[in-house]
C-alpha atoms as a PDB file:
ATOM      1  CA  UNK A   1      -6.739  31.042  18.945  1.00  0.00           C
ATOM      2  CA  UNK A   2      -8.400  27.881  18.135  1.00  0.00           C
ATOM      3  CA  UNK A   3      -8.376  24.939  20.736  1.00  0.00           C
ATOM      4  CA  UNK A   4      -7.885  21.236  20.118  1.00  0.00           C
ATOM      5  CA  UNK A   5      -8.704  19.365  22.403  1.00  0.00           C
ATOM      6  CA  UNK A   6      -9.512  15.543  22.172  1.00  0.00           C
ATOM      7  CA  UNK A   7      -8.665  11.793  23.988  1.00  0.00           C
ATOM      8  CA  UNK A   8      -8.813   8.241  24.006  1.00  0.00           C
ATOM      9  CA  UNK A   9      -9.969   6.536  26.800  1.00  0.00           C
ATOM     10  CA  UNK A  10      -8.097   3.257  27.556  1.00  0.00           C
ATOM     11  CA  UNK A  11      -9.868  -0.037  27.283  1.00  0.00           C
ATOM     12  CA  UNK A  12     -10.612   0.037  31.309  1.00  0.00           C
ATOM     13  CA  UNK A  13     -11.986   3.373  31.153  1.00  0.00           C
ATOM     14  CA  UNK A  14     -15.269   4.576  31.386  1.00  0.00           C
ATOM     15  CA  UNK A  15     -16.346   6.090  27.571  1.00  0.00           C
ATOM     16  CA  UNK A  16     -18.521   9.319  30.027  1.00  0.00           C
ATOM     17  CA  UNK A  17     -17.757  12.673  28.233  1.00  0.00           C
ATOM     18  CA  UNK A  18     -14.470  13.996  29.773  1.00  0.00           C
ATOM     19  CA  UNK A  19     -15.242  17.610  31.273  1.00  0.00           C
ATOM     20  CA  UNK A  20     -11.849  19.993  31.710  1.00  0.00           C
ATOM     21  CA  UNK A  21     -12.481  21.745  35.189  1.00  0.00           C
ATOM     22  CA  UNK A  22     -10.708  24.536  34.006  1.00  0.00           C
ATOM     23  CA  UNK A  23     -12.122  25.286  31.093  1.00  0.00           C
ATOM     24  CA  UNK A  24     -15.688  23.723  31.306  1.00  0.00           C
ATOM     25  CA  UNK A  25     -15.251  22.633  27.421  1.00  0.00           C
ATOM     26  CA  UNK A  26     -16.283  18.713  27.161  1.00  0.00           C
ATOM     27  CA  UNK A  27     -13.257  17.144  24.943  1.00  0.00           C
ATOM     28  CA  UNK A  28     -14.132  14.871  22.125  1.00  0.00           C
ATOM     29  CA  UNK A  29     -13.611  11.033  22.622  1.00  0.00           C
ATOM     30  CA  UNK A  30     -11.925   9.487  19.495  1.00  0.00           C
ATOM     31  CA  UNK A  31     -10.921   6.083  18.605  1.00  0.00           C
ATOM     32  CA  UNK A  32      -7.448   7.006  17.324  1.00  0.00           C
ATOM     33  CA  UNK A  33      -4.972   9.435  18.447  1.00  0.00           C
ATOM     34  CA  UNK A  34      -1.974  10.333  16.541  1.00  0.00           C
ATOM     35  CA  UNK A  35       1.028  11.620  19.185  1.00  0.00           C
ATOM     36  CA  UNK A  36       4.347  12.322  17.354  1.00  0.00           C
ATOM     37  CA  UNK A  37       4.502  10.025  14.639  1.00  0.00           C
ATOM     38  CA  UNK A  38       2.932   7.170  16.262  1.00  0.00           C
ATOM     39  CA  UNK A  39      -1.316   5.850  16.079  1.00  0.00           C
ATOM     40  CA  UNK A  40      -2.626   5.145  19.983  1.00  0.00           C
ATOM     41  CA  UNK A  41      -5.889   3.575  19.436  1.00  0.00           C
ATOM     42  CA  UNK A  42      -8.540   2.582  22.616  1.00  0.00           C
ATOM     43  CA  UNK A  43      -7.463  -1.073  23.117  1.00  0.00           C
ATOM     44  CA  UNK A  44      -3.331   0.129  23.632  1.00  0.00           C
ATOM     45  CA  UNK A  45      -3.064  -2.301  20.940  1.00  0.00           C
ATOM     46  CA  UNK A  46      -0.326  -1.801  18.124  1.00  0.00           C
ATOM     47  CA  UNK A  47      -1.818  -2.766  14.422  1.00  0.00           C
ATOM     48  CA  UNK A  48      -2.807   0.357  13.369  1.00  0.00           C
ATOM     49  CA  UNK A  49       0.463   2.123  13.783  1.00  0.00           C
ATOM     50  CA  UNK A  50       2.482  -0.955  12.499  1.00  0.00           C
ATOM     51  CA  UNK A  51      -0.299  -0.878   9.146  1.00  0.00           C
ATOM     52  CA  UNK A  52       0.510   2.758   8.855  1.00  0.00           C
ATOM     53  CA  UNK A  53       4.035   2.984   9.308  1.00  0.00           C
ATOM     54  CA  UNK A  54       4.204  -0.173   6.724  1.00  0.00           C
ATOM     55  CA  UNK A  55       2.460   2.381   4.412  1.00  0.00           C
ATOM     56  CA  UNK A  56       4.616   4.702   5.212  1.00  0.00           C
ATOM     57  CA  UNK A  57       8.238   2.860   4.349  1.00  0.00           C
ATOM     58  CA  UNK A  58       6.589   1.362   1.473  1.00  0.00           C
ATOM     59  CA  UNK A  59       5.656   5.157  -0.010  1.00  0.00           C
ATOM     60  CA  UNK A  60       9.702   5.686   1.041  1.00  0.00           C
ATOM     61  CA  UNK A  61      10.723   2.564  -0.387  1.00  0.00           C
ATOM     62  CA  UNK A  62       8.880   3.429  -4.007  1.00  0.00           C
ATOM     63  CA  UNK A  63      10.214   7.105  -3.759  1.00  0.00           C
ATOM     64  CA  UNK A  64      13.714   5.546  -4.369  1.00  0.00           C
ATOM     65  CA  UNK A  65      12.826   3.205  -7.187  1.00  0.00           C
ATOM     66  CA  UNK A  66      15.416   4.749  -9.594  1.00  0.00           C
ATOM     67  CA  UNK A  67      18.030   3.831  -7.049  1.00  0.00           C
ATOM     68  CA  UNK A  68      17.089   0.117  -6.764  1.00  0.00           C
ATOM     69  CA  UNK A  69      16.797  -0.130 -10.558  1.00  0.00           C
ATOM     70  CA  UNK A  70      20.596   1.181 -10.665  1.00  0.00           C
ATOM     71  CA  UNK A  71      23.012  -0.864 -12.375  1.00  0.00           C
ATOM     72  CA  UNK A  72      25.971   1.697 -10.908  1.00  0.00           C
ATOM     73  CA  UNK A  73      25.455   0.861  -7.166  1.00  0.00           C
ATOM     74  CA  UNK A  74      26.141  -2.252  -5.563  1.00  0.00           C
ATOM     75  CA  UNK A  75      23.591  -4.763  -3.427  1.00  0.00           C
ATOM     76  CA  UNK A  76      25.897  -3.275  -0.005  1.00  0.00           C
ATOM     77  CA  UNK A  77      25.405   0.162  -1.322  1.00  0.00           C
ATOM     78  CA  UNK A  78      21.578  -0.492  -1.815  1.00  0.00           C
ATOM     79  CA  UNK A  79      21.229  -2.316   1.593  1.00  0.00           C
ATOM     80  CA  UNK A  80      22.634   0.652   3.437  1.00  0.00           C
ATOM     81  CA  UNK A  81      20.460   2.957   1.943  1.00  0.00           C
ATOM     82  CA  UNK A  82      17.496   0.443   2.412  1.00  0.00           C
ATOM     83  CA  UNK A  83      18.451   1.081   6.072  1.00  0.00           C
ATOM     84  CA  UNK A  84      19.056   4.693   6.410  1.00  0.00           C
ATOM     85  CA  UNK A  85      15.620   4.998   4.614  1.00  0.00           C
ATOM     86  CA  UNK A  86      13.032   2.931   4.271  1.00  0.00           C
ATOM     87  CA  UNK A  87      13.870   0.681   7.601  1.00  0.00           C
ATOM     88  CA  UNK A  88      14.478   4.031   9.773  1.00  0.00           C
ATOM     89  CA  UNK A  89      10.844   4.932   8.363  1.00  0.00           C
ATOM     90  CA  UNK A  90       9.165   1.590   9.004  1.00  0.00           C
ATOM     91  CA  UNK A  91      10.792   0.753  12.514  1.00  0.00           C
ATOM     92  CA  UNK A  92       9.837   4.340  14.347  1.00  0.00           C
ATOM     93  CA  UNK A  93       7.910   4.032  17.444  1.00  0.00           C
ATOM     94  CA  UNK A  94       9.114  -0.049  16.962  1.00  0.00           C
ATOM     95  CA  UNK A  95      10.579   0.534  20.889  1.00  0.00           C
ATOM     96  CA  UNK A  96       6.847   0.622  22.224  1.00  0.00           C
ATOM     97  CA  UNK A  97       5.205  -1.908  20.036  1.00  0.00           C
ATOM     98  CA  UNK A  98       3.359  -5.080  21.789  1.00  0.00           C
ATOM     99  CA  UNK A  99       5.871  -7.700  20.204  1.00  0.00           C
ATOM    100  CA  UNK A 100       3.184 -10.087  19.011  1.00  0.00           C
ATOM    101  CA  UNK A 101       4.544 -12.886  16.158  1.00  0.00           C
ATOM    102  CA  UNK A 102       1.656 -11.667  13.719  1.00  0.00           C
ATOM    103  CA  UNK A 103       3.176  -7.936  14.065  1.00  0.00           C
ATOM    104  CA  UNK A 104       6.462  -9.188  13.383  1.00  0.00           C
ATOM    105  CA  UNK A 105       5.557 -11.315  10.775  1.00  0.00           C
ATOM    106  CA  UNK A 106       3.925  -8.179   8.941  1.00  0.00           C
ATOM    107  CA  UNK A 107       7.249  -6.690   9.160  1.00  0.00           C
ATOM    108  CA  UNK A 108       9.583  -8.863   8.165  1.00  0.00           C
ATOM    109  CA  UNK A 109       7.070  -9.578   4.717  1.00  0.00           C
ATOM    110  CA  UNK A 110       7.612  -6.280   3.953  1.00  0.00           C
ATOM    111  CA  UNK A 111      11.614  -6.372   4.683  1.00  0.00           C
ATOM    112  CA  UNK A 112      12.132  -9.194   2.579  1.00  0.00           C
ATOM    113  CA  UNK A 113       9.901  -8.343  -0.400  1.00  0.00           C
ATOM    114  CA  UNK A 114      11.714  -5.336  -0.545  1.00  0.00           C
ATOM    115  CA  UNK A 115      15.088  -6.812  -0.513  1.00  0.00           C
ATOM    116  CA  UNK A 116      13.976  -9.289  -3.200  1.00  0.00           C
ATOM    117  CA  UNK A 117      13.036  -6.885  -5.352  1.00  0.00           C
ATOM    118  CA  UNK A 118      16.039  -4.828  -4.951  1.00  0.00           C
ATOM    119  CA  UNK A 119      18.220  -7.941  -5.495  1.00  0.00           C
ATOM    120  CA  UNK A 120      15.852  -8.313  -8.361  1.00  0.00           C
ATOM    121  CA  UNK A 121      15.050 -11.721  -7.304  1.00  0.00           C
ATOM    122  CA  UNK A 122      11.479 -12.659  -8.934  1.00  0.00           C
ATOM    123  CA  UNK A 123       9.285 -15.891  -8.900  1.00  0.00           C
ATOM    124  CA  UNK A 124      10.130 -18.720 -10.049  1.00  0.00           C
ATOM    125  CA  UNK A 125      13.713 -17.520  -9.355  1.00  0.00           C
ATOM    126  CA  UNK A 126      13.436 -18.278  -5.179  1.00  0.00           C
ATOM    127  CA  UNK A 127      15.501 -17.703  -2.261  1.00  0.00           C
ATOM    128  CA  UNK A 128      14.902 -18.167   1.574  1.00  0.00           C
ATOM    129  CA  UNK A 129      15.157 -16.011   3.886  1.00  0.00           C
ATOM    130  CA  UNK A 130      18.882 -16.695   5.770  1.00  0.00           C
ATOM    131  CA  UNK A 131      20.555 -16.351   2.441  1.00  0.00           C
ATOM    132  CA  UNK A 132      18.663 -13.361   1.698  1.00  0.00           C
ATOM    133  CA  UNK A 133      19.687 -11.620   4.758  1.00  0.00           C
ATOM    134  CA  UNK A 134      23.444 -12.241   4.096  1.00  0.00           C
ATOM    135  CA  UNK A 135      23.473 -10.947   1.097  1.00  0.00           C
ATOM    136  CA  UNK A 136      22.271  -7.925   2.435  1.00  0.00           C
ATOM    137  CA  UNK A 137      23.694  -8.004   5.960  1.00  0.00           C
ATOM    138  CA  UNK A 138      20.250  -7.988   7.244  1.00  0.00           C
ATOM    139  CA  UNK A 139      18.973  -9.463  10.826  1.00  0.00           C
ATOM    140  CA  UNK A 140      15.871 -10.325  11.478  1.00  0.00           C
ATOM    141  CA  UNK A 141      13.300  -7.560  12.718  1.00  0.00           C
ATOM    142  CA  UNK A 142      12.455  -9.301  15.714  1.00  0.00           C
ATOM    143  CA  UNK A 143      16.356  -8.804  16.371  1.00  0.00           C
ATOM    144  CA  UNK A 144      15.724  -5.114  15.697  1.00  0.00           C
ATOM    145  CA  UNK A 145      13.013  -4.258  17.428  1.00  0.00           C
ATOM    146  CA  UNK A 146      14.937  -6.034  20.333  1.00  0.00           C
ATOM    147  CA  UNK A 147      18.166  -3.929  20.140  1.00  0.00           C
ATOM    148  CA  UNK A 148      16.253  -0.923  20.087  1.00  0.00           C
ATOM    149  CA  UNK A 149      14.628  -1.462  23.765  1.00  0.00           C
END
């Protein structure tokens, strides 16, 4: 049976080689930690997992091309599986996120270039933002993240 055993040590911690008392193994330190689904780096800050879970809805998001390309389904039908997929996807872990107004401006980018696209609503063709959101019943991911604390 192979052993993994590894940690992060906070900000405010000393970086000394961690030495189990049990075991008398030394544990590697790492920079990064990945604990079910969500990226805990050193500083307990939240950019990483934000970047990667961006990465991640946007890999869902181009998965379902065909469906945003459809003619058949409507912008409510799209919007609601925008939601149940690529939102769901982007917002996990959101709950323990440091709320900071450059992490929620990263997210909301991403919301609304998707939506634009899936309204197929290109430059110089504009919209804002408030309009945008009704016509997809959309809030505003600071609302989101805020509803699910």
């Amino acid at each position: 049976m192979q052993e993994k055993t590894a940690s992060v040590a906070a900000a405010s911690a000393a970086h000394a080689p961690i030495q189990s008392q049990l075991t008398e193994k030394i544990w590697k330190m790492k920079k990064t930690f990945t604990y079910l689904g969500s990226i805990i780096d050193e500083q307990g800050g939240s950019d990483v997992d934000v970047k990667a879970q961006i990465g991640k809805a946007r890999a869902a998001y181009l998965r379902l091309r065909n469906i945003w390309n459809s003619k058949q389904l409507s912008n409510n039908t799209k919007g609601r599986i925008f939601n149940t997929n690529v939102k769901i996807v982007l917002l996990y872990g959101a709950e323990t996120w440091r709320t900071m107004k450059a992490i929620i401006q990263k997210i909301q980018v991403f919301i609304n270039s998707c939506l634009r696209k899936i309204l197929q609503i290109f430059w110089p063709e504009t919209i804002s933002n408030n309009p945008l959101w009704e016509r997809t019943n959309q809030i505003p991911a600071e609302e989101e993240i805020r509803k699910k604390r």
